[in-house]
Every structure is written in structure tokens, then in C-alpha cells.
PDB file of N, CA and C in Angstrom:
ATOM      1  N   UNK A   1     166.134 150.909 117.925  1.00  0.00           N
ATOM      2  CA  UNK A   1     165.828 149.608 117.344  1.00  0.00           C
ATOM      3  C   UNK A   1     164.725 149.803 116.322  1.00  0.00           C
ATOM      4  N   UNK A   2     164.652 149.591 115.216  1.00  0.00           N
ATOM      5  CA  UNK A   2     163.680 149.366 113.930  1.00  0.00           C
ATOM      6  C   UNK A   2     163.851 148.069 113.134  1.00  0.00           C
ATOM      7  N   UNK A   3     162.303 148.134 112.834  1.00  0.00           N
ATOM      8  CA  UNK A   3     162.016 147.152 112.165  1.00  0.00           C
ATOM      9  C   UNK A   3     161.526 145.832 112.874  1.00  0.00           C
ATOM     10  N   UNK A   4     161.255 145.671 114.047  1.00  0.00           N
ATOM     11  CA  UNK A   4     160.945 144.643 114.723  1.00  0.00           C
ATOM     12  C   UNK A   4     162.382 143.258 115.057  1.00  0.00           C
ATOM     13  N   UNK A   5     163.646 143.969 115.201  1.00  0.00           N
ATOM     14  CA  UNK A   5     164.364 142.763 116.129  1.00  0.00           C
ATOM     15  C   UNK A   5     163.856 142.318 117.425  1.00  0.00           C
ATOM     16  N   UNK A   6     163.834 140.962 117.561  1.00  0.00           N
ATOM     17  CA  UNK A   6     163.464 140.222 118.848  1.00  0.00           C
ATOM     18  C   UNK A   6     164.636 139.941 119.557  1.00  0.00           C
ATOM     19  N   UNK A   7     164.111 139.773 120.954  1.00  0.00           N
ATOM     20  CA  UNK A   7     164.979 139.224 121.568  1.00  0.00           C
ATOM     21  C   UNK A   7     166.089 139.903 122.072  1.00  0.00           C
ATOM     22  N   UNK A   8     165.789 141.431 121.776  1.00  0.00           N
ATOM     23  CA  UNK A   8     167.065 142.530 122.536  1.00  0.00           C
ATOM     24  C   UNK A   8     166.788 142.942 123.970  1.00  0.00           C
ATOM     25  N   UNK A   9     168.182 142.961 124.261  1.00  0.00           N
ATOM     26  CA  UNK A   9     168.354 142.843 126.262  1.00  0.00           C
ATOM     27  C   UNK A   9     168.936 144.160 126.174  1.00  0.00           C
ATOM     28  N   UNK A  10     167.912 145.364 126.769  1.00  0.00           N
ATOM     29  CA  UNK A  10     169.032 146.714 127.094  1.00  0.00           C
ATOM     30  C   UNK A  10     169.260 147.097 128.534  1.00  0.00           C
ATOM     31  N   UNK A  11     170.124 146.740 128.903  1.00  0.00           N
ATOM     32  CA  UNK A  11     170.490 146.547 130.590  1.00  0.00           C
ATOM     33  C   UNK A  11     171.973 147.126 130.722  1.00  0.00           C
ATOM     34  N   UNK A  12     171.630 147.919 132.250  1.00  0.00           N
ATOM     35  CA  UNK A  12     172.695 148.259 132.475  1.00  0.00           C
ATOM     36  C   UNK A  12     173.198 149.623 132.034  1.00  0.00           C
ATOM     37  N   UNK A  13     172.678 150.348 131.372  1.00  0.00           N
ATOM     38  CA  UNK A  13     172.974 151.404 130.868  1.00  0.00           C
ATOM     39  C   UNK A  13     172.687 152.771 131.747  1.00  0.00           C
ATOM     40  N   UNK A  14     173.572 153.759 131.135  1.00  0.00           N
ATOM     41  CA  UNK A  14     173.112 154.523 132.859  1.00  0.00           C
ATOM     42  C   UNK A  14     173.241 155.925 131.084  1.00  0.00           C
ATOM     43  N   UNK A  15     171.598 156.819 131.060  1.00  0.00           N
ATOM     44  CA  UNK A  15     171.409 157.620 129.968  1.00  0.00           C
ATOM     45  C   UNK A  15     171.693 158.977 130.915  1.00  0.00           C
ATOM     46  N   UNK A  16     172.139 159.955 130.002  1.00  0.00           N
ATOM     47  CA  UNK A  16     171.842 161.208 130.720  1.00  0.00           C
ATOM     48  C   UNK A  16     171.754 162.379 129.123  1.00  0.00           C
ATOM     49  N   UNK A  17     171.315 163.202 130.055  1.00  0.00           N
ATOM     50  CA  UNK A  17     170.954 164.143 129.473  1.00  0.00           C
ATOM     51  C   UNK A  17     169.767 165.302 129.580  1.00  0.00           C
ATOM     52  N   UNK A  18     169.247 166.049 128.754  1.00  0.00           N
ATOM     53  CA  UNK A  18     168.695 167.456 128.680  1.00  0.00           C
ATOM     54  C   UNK A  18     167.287 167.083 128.642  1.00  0.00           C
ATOM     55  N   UNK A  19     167.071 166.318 127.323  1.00  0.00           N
ATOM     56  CA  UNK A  19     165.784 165.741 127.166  1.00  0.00           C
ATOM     57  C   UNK A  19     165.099 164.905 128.123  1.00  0.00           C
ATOM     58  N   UNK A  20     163.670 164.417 127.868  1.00  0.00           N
ATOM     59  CA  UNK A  20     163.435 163.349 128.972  1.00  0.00           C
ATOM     60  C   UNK A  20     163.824 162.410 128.511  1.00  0.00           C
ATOM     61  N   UNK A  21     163.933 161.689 129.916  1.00  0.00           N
ATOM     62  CA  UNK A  21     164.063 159.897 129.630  1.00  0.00           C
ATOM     63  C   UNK A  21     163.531 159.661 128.624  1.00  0.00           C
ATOM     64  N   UNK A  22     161.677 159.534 128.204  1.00  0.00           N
ATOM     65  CA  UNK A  22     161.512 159.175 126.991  1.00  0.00           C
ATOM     66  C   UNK A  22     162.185 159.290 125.657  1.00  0.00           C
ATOM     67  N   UNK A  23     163.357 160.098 125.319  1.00  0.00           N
ATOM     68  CA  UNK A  23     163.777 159.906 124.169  1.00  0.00           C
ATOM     69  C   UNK A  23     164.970 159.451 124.087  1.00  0.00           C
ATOM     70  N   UNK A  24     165.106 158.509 125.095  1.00  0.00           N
ATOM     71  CA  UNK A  24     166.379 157.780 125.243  1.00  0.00           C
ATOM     72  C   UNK A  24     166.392 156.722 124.202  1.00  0.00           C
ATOM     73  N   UNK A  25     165.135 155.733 124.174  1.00  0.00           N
ATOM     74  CA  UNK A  25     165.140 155.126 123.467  1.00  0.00           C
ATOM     75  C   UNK A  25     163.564 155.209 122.377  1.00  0.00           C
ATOM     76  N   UNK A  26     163.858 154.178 121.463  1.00  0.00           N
ATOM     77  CA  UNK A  26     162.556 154.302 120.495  1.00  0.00           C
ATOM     78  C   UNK A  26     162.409 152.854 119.924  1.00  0.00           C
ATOM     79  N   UNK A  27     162.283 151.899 120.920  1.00  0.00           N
ATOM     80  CA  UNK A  27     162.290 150.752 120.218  1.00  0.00           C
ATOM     81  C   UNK A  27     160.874 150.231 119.261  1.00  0.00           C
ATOM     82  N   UNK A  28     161.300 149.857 118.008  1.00  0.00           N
ATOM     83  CA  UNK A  28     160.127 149.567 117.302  1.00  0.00           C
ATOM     84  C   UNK A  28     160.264 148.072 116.856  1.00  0.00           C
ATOM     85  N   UNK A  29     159.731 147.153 118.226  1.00  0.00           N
ATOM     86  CA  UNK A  29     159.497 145.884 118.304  1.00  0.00           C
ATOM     87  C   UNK A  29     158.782 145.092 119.057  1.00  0.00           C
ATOM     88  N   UNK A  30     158.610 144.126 119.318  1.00  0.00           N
ATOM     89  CA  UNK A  30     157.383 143.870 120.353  1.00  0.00           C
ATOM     90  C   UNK A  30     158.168 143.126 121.274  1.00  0.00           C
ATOM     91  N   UNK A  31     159.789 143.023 121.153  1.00  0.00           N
ATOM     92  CA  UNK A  31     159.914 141.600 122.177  1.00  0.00           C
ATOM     93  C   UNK A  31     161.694 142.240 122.690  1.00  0.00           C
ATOM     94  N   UNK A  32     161.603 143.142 123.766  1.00  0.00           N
ATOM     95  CA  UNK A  32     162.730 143.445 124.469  1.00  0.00           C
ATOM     96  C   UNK A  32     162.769 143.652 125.980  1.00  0.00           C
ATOM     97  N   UNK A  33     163.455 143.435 126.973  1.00  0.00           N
ATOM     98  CA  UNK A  33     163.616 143.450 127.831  1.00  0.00           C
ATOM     99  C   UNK A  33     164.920 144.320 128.370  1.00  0.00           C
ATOM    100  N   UNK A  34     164.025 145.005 129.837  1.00  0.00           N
ATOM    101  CA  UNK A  34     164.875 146.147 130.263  1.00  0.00           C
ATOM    102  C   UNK A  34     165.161 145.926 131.738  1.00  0.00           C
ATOM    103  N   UNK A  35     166.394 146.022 132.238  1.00  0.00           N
ATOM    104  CA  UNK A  35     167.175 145.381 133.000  1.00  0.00           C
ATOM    105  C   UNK A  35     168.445 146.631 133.513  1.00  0.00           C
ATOM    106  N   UNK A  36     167.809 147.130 134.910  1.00  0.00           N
ATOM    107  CA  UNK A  36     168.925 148.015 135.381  1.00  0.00           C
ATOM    108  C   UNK A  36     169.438 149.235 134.738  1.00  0.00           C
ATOM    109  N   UNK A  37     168.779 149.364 133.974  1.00  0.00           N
ATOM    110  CA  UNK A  37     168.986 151.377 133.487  1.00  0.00           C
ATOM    111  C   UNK A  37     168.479 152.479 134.055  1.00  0.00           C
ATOM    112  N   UNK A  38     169.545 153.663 133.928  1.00  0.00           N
ATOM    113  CA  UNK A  38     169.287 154.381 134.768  1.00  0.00           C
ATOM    114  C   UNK A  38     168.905 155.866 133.775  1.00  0.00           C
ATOM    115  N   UNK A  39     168.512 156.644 134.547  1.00  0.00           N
ATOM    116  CA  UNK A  39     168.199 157.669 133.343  1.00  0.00           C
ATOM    117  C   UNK A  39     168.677 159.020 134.179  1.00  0.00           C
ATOM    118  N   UNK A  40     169.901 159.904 133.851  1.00  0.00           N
ATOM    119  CA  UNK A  40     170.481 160.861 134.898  1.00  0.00           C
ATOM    120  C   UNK A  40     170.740 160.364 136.434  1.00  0.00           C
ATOM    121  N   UNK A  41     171.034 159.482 136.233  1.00  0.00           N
ATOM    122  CA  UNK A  41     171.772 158.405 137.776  1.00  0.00           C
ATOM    123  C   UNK A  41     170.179 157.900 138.612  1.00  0.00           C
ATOM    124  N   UNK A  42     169.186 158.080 138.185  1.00  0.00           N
ATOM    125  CA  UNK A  42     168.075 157.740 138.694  1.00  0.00           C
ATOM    126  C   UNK A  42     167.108 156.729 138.197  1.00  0.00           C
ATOM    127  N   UNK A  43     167.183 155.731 139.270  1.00  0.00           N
ATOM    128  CA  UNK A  43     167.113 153.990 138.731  1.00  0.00           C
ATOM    129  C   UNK A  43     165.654 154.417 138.774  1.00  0.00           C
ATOM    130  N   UNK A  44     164.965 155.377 139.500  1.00  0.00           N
ATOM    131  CA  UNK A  44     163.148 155.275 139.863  1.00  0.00           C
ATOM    132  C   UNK A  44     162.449 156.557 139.407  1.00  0.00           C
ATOM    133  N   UNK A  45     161.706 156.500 138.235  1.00  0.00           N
ATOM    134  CA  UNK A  45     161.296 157.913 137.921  1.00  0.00           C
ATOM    135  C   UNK A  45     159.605 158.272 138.654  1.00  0.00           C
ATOM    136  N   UNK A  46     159.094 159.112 139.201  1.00  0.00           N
ATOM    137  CA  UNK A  46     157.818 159.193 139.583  1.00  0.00           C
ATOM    138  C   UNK A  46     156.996 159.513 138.502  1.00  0.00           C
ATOM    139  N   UNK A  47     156.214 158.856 138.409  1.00  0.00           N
ATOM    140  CA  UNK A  47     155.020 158.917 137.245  1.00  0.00           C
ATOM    141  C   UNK A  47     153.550 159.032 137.483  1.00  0.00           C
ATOM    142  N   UNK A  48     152.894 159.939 137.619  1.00  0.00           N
ATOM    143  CA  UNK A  48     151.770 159.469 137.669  1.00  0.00           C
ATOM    144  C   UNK A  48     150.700 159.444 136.406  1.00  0.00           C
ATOM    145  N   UNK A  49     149.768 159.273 136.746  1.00  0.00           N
ATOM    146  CA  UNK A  49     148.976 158.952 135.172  1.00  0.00           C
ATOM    147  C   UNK A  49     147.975 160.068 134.852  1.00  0.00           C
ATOM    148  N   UNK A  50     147.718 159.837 133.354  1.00  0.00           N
ATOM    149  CA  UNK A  50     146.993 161.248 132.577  1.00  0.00           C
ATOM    150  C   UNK A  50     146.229 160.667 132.118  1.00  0.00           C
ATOM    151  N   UNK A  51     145.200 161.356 131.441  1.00  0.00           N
ATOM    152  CA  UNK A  51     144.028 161.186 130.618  1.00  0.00           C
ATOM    153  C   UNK A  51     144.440 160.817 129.135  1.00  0.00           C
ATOM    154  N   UNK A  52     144.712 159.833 128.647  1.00  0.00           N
ATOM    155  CA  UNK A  52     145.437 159.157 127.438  1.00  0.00           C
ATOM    156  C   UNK A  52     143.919 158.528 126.660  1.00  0.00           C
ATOM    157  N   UNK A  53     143.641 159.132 125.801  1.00  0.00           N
ATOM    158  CA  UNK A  53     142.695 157.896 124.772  1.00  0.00           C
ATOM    159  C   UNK A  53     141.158 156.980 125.503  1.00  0.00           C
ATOM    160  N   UNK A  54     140.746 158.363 126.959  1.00  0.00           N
ATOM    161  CA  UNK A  54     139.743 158.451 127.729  1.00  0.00           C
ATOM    162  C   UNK A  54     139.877 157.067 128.780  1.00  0.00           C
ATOM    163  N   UNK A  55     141.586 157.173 129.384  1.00  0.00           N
ATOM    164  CA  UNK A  55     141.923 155.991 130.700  1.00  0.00           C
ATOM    165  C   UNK A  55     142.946 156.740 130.901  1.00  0.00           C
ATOM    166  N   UNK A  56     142.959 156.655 132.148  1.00  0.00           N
ATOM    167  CA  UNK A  56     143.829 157.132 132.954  1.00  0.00           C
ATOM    168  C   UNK A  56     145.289 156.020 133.049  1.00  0.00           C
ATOM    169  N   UNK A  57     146.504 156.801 132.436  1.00  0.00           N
ATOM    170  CA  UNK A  57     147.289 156.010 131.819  1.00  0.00           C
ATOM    171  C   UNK A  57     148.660 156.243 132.093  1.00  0.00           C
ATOM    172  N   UNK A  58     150.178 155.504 132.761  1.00  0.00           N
ATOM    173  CA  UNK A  58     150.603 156.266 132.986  1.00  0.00           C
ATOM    174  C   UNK A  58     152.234 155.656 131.724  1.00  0.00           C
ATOM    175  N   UNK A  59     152.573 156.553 131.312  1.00  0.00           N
ATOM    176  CA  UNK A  59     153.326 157.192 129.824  1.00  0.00           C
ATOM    177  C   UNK A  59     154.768 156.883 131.203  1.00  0.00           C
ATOM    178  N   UNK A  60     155.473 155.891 130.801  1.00  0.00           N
ATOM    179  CA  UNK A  60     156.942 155.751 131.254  1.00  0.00           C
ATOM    180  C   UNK A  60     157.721 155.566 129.833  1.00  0.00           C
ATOM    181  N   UNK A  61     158.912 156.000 130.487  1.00  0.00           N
ATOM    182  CA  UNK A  61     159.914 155.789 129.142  1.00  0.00           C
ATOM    183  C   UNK A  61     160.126 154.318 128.688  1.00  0.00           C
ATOM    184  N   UNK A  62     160.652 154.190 127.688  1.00  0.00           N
ATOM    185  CA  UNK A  62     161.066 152.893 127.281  1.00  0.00           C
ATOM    186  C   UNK A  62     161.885 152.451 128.291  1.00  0.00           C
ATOM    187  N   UNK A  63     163.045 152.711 128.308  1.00  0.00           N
ATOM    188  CA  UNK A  63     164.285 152.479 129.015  1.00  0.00           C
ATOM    189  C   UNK A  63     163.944 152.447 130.629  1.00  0.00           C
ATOM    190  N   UNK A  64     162.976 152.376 131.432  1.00  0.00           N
ATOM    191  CA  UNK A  64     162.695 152.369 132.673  1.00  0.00           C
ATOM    192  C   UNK A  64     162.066 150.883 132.809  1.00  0.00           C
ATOM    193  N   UNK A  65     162.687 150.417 133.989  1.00  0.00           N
ATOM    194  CA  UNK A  65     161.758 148.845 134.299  1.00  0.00           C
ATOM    195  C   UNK A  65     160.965 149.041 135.444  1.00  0.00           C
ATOM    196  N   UNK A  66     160.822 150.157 135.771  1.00  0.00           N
ATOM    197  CA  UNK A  66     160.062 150.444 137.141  1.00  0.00           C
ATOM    198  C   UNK A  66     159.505 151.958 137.503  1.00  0.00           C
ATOM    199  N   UNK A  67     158.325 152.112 137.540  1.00  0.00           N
ATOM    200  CA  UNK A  67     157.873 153.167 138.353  1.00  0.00           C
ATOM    201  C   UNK A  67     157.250 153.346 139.447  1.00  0.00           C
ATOM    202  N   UNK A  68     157.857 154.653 140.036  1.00  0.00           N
ATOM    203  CA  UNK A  68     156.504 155.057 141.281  1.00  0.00           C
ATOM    204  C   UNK A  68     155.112 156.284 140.765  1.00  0.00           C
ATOM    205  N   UNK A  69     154.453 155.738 141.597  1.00  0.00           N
ATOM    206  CA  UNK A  69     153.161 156.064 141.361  1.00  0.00           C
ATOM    207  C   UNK A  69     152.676 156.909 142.605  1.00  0.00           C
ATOM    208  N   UNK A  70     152.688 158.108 142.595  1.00  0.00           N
ATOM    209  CA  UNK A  70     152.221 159.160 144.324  1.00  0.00           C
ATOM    210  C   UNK A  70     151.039 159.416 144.218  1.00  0.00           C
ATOM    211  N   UNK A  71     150.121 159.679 142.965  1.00  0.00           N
ATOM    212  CA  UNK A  71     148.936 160.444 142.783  1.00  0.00           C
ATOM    213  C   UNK A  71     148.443 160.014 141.679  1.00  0.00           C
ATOM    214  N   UNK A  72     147.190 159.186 142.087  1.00  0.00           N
ATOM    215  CA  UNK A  72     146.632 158.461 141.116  1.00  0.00           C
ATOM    216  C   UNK A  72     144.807 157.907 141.698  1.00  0.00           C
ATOM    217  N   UNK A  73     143.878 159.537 141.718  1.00  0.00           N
ATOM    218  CA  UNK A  73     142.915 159.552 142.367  1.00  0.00           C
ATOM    219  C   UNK A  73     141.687 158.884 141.863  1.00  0.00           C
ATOM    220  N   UNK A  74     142.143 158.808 140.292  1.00  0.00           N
ATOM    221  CA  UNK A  74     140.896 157.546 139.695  1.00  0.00           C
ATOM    222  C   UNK A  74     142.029 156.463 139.260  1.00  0.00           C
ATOM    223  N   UNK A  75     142.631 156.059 140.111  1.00  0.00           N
ATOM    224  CA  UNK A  75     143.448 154.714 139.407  1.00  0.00           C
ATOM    225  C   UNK A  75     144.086 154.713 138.076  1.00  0.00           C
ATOM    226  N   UNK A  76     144.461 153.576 138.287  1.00  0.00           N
ATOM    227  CA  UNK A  76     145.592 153.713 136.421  1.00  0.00           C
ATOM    228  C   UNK A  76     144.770 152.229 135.932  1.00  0.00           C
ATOM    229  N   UNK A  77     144.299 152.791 134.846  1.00  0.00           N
ATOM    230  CA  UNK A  77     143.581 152.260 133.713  1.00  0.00           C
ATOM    231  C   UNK A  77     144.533 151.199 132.463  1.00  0.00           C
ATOM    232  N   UNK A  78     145.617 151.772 132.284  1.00  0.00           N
ATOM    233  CA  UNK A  78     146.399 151.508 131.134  1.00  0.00           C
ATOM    234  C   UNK A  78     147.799 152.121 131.643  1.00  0.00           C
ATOM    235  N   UNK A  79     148.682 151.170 131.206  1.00  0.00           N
ATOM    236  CA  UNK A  79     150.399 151.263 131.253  1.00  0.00           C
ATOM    237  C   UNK A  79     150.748 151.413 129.636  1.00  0.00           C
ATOM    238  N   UNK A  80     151.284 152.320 128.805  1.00  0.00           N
ATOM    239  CA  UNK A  80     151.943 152.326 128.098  1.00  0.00           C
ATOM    240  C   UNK A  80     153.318 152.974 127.915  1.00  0.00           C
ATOM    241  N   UNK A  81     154.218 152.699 127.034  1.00  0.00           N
ATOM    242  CA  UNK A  81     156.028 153.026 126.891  1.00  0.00           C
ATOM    243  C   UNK A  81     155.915 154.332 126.164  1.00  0.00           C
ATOM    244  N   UNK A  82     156.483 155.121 126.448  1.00  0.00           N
ATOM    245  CA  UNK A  82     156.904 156.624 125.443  1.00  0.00           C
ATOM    246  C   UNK A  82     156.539 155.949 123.928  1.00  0.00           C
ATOM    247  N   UNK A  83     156.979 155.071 123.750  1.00  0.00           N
ATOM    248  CA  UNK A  83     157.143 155.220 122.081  1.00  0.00           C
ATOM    249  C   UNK A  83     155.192 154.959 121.858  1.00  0.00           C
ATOM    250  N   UNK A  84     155.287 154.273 122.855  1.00  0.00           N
ATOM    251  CA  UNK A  84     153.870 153.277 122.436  1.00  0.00           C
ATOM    252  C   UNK A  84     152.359 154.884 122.419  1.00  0.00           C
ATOM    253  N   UNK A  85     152.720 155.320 123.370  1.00  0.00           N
ATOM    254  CA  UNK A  85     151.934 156.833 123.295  1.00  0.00           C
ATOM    255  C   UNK A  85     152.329 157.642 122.048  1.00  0.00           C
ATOM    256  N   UNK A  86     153.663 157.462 121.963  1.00  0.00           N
ATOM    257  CA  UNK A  86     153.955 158.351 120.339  1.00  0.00           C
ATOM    258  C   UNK A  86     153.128 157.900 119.032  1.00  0.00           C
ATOM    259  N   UNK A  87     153.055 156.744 119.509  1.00  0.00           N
ATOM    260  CA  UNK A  87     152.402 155.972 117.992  1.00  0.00           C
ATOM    261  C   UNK A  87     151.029 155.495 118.060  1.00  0.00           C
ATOM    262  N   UNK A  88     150.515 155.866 119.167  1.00  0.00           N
ATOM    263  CA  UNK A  88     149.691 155.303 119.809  1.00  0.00           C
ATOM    264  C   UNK A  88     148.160 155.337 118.244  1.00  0.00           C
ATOM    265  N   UNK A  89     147.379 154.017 117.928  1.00  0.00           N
ATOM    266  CA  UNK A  89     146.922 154.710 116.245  1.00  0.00           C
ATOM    267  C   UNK A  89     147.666 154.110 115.682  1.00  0.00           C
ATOM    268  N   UNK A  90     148.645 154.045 115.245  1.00  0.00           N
ATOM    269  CA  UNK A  90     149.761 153.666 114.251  1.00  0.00           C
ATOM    270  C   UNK A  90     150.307 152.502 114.105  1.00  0.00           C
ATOM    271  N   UNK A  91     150.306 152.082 112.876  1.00  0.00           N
ATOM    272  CA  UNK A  91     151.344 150.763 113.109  1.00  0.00           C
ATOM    273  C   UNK A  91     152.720 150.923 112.769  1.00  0.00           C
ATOM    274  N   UNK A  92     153.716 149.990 114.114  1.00  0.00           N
ATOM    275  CA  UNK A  92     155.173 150.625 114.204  1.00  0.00           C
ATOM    276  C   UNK A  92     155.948 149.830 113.010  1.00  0.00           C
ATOM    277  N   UNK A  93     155.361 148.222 112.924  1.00  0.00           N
ATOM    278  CA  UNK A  93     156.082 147.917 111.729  1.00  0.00           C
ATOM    279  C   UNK A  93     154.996 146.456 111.951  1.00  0.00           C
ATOM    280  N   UNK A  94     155.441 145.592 110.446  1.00  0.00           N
ATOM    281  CA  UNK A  94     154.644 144.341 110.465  1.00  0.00           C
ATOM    282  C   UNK A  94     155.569 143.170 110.380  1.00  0.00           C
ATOM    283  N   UNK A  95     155.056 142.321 111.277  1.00  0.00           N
ATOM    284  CA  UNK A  95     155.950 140.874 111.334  1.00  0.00           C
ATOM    285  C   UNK A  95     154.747 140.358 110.292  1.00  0.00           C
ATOM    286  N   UNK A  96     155.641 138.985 109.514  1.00  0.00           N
ATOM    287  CA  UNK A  96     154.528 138.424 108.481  1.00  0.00           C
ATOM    288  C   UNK A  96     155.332 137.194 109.369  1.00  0.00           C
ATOM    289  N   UNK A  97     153.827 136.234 109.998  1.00  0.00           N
ATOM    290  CA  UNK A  97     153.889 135.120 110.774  1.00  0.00           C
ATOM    291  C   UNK A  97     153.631 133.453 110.215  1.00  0.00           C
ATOM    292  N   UNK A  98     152.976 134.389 108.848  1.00  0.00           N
ATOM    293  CA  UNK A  98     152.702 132.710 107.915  1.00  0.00           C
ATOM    294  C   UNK A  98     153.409 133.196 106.316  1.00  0.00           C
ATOM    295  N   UNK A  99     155.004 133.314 106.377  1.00  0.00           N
ATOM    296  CA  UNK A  99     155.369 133.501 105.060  1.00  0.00           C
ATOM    297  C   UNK A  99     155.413 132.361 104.116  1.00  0.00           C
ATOM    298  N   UNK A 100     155.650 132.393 103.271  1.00  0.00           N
ATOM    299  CA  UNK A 100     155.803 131.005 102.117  1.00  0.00           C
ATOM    300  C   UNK A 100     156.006 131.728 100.864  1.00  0.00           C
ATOM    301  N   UNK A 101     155.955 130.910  99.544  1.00  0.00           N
ATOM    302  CA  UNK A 101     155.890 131.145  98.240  1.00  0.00           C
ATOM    303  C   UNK A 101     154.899 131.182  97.446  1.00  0.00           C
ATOM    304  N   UNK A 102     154.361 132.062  96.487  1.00  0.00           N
ATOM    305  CA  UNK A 102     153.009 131.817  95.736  1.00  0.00           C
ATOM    306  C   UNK A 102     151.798 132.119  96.138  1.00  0.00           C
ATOM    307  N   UNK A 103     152.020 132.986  97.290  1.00  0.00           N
ATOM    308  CA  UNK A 103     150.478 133.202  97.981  1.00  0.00           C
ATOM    309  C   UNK A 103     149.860 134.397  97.891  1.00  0.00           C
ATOM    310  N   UNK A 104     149.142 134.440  97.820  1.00  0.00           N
ATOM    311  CA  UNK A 104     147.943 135.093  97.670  1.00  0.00           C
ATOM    312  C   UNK A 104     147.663 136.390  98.535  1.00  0.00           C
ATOM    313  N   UNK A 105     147.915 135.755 100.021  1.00  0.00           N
ATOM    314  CA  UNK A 105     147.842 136.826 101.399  1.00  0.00           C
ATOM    315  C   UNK A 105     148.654 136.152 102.442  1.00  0.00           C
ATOM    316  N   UNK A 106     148.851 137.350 103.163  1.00  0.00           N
ATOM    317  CA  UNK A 106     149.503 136.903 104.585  1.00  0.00           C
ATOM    318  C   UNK A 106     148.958 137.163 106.009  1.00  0.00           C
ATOM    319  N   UNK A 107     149.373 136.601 107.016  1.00  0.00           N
ATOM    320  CA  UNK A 107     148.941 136.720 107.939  1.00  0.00           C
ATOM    321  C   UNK A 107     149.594 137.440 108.245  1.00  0.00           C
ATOM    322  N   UNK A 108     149.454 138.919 109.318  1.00  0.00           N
ATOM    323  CA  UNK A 108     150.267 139.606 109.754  1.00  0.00           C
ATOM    324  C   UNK A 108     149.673 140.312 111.130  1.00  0.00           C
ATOM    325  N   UNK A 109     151.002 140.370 111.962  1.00  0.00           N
ATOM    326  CA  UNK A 109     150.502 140.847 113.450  1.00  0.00           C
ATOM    327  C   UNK A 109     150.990 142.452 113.652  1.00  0.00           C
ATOM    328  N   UNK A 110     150.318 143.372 113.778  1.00  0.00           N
ATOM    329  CA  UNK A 110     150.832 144.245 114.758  1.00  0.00           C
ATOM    330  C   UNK A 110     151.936 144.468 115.530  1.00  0.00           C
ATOM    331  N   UNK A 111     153.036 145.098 115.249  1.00  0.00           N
ATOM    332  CA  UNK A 111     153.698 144.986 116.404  1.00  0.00           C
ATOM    333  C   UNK A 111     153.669 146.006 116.859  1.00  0.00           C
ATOM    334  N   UNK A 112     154.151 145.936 118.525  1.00  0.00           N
ATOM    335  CA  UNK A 112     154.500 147.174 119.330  1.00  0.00           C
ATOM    336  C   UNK A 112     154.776 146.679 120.983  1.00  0.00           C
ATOM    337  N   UNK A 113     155.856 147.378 121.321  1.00  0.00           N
ATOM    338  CA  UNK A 113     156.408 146.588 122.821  1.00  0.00           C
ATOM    339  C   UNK A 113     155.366 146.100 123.447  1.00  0.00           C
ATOM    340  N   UNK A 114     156.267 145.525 124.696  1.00  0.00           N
ATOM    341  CA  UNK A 114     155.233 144.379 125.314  1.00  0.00           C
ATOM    342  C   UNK A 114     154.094 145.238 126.440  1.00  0.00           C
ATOM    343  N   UNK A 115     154.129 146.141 126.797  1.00  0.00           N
ATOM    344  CA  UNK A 115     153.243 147.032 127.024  1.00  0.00           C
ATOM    345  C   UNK A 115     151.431 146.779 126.464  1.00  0.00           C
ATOM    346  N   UNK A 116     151.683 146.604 125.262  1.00  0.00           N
ATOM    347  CA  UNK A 116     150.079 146.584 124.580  1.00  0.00           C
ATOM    348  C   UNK A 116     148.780 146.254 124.695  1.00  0.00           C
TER     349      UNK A 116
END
């Protein structure tokens, strides 16, 4: 997904493959919902969390609506999506929220999944 579409439902999908889960998907939007995907027939991936941007953080794929957590001795600080760690710094794309004609400047938001 690019460019910021709203409102996409990715459910149901069962991914496989070599790579990790994380590069199943790469959504670059702020407004999708994930619903019953599986990643190599496995609805539950174990995750625990790393030292991300000085918080203990734990990096799930896009395409996952759920993790377990086994080992997590200073707590989890921050939840972010594969893509959102990829870009993490970066802006993924810009919604303009006050467009019109003749102007001068715009208002514009950040986007990046609902994670943020």
C-alpha cells in the first residue's frame, strides 16, 4: 500500500515464505486494519522487545494482529510495525488536511500506521 489509502481491511490472508513476516507487507498509511492473518500457518508470532531509539520496544510485522511476549525483563516501552521501525525518522508520505485554492501554505500531518 503507498501513498496513504485509508480505510484498507487486510484479513484473512494466510503469507508464507523464506523471508520474515515483516516483509509481507509495507503499508504506507496511517489508517488499516488487520484481521486473521497468518504468516507460515502461524496465527501467533513470539516477540519480545529490543533496545529501539533508547525503549525497550517490541518490532511486530505489519500483517500480525497479535503477539506473545515470554521475555521482557525491563518491560515494553513502545509497540511499533516492521515498516514503522524501517522508517522510523522518516516521513512515509503527507496527507494535506486543509487543501483549497490560492494559498499560501498547508496544513499537513505525518503519516504512519496506527502504531505511532
Amino acid at each position: 500500500m503507498r501513498d496513504g489509502p485509508q480505510n484498507v481491511v487486510i484479513a484473512d490472508n494466510h503469507f508464507v515464505g523464506d523471508a520474515p513476516a515483516s516483509q509481507a507487507l509495507r503499508p504506507q498509511t496511517d489508517s488499516y486494519v488487520v484481521i486473521g492473518n497468518r504468516y507460515n500457518f502461524q496465527c501467533r508470532a513470539t516477540i519480545n522487545p529490543i533496545a529501539l531509539a533508547g525503549r525497550q520496544t517490541i518490532v511486530c510485522p505489519d500483517i500480525l494482529e497479535d503477539v506473545m511476549v515470554t521475555y521482557a525483563p525491563s518491560g515494553v516501552q513502545s509497540m511499533l510495525t516492521g515498516y514503522q521501525a524501517a522508517t522510523l525518522g522518516q516521513i512515509g508520505f503527507l496527507r494535506i488536511t486543509a487543501g483549497g485554492t490560492g494559498y499560501t501554505q498547508a496544513a499537513i500531518t505525518r503519516g504512519c500506521p496506527d502504531l505511532c
